[in-house]
C-alpha atoms as a PDB file:
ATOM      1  CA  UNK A   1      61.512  -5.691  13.075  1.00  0.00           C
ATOM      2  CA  UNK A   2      63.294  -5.956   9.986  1.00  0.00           C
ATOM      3  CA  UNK A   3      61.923  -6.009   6.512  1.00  0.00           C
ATOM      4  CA  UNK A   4      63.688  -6.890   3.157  1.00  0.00           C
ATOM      5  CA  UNK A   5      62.345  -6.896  -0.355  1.00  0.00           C
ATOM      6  CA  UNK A   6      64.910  -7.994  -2.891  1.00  0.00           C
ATOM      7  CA  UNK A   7      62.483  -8.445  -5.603  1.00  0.00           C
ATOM      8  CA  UNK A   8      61.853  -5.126  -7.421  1.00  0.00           C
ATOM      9  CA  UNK A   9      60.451  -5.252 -10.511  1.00  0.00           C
ATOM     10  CA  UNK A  10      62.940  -3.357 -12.075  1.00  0.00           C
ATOM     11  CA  UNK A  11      66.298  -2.378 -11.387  1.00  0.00           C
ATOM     12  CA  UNK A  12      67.909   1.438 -11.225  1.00  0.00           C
ATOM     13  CA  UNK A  13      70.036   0.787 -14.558  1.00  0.00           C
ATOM     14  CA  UNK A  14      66.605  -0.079 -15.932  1.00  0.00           C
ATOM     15  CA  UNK A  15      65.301   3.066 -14.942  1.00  0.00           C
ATOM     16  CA  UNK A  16      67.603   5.254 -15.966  1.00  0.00           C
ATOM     17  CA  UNK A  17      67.787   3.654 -19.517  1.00  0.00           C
ATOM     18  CA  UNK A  18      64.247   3.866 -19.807  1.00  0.00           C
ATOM     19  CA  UNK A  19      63.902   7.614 -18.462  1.00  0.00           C
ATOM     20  CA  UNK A  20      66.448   8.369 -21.259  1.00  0.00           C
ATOM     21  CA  UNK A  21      64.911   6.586 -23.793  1.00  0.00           C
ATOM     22  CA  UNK A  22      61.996   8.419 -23.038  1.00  0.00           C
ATOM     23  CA  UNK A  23      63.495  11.645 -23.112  1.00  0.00           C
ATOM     24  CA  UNK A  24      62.927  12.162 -19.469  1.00  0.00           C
ATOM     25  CA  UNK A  25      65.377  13.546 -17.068  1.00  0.00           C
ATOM     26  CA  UNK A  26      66.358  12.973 -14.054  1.00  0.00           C
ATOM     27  CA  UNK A  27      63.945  15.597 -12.210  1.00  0.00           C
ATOM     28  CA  UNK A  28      61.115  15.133 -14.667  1.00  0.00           C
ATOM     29  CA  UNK A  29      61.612  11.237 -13.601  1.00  0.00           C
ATOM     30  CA  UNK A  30      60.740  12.591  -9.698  1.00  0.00           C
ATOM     31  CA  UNK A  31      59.363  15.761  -9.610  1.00  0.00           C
ATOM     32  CA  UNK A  32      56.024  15.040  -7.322  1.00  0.00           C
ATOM     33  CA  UNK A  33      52.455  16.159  -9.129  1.00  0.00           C
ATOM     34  CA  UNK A  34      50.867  18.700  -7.324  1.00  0.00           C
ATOM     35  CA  UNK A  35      46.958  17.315  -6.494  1.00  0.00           C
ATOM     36  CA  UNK A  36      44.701  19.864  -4.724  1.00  0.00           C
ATOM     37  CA  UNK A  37      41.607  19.100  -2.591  1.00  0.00           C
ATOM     38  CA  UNK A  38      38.523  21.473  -2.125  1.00  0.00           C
ATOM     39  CA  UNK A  39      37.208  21.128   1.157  1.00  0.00           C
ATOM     40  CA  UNK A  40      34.839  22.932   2.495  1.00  0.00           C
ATOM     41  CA  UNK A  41      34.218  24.597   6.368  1.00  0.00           C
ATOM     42  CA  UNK A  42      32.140  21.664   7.473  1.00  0.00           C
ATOM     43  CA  UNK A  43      34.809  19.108   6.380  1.00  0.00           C
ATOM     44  CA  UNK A  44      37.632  20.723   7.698  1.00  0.00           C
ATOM     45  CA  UNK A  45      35.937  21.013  10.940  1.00  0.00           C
ATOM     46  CA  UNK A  46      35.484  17.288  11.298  1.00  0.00           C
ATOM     47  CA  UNK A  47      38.787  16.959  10.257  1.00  0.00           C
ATOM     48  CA  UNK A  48      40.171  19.193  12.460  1.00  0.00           C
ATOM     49  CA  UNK A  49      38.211  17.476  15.296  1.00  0.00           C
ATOM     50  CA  UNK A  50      39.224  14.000  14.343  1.00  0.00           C
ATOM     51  CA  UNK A  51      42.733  15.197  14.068  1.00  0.00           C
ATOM     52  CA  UNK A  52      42.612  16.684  17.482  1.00  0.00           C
ATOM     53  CA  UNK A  53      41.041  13.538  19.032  1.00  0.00           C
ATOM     54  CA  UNK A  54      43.307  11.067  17.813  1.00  0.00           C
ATOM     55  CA  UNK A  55      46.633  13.206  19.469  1.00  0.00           C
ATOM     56  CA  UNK A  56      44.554  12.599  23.065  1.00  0.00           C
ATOM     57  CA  UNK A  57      44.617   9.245  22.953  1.00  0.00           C
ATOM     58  CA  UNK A  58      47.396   7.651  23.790  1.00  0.00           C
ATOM     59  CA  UNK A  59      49.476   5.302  21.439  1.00  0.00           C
ATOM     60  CA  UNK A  60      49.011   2.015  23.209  1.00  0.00           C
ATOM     61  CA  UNK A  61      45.264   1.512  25.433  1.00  0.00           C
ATOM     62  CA  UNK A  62      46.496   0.403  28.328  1.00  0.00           C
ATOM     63  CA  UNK A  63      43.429  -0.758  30.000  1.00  0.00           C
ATOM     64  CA  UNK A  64      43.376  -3.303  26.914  1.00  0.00           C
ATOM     65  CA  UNK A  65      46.484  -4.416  27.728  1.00  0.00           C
ATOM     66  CA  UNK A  66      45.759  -5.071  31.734  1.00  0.00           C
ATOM     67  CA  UNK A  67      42.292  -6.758  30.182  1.00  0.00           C
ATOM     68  CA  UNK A  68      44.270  -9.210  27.978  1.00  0.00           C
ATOM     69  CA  UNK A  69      47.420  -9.952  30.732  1.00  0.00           C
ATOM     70  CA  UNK A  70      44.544 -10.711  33.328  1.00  0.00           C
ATOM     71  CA  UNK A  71      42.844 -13.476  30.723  1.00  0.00           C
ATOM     72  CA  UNK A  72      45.995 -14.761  30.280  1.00  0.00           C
ATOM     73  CA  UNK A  73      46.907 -15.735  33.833  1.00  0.00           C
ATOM     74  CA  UNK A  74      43.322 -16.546  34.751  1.00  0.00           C
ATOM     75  CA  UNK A  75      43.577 -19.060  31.675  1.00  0.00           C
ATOM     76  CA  UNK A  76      40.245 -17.688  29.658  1.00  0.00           C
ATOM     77  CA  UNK A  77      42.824 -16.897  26.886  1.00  0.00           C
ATOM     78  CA  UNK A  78      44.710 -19.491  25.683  1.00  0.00           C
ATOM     79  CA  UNK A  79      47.227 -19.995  22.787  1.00  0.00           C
ATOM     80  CA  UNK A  80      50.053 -21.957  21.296  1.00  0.00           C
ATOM     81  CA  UNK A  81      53.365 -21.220  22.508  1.00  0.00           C
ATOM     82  CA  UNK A  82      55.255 -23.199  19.595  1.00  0.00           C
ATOM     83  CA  UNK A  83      53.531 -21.568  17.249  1.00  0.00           C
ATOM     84  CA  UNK A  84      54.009 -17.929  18.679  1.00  0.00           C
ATOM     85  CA  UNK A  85      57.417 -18.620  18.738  1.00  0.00           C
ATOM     86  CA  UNK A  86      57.086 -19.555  14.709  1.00  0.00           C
ATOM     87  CA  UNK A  87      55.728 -16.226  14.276  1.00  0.00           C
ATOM     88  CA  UNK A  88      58.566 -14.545  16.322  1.00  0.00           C
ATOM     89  CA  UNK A  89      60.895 -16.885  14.565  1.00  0.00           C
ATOM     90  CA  UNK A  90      59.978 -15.707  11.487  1.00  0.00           C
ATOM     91  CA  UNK A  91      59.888 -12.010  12.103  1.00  0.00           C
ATOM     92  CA  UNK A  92      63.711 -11.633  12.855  1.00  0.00           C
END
């Protein structure tokens, strides 16, 4: 898939001339903000458990996918094939 954005609301001369109009420099312009969290023993247990359950399952659920492929050739699913290929169209 490809994705382009050509409209950004400002460009990188723009930036720079308003950093240095600011007084800003270039790493005060990008230096991240450090943010902290408290999170207590409970919270990073579920945390910890959700984290660990999500990297068991796998990426795509494949019974899903035979579910859906078996509608389709039995006909109880049906949709446009023009306008699929739009959307494919449209992607590239």
């Amino acid at each position: 898939m490809k994705i382009e954005n050509n409209s950004a609301l400002y460009s990188i001369q723009e930036v720079q001339n308003l950093s240095r109009s600011a007084g800003l420099n270039s790493a005060d312009a990008v230096a991240p903000t450090k943010q902290q969290v408290d999170i207590n023993m409970h919270e990073q247990n579920i945390i910890a458990e959700g984290s660990a359950a999500l990297k068991a399952m796998d990426d795509v659920d494949l019974a899903r996918v035979a579910d859906i492929k078996a509608k389709i050739a039995d006909g109880s699913i049906k949709f446009d094939m023009g306008e699929l290929a739009k959307v494919l169209a449209n992607l590239s």
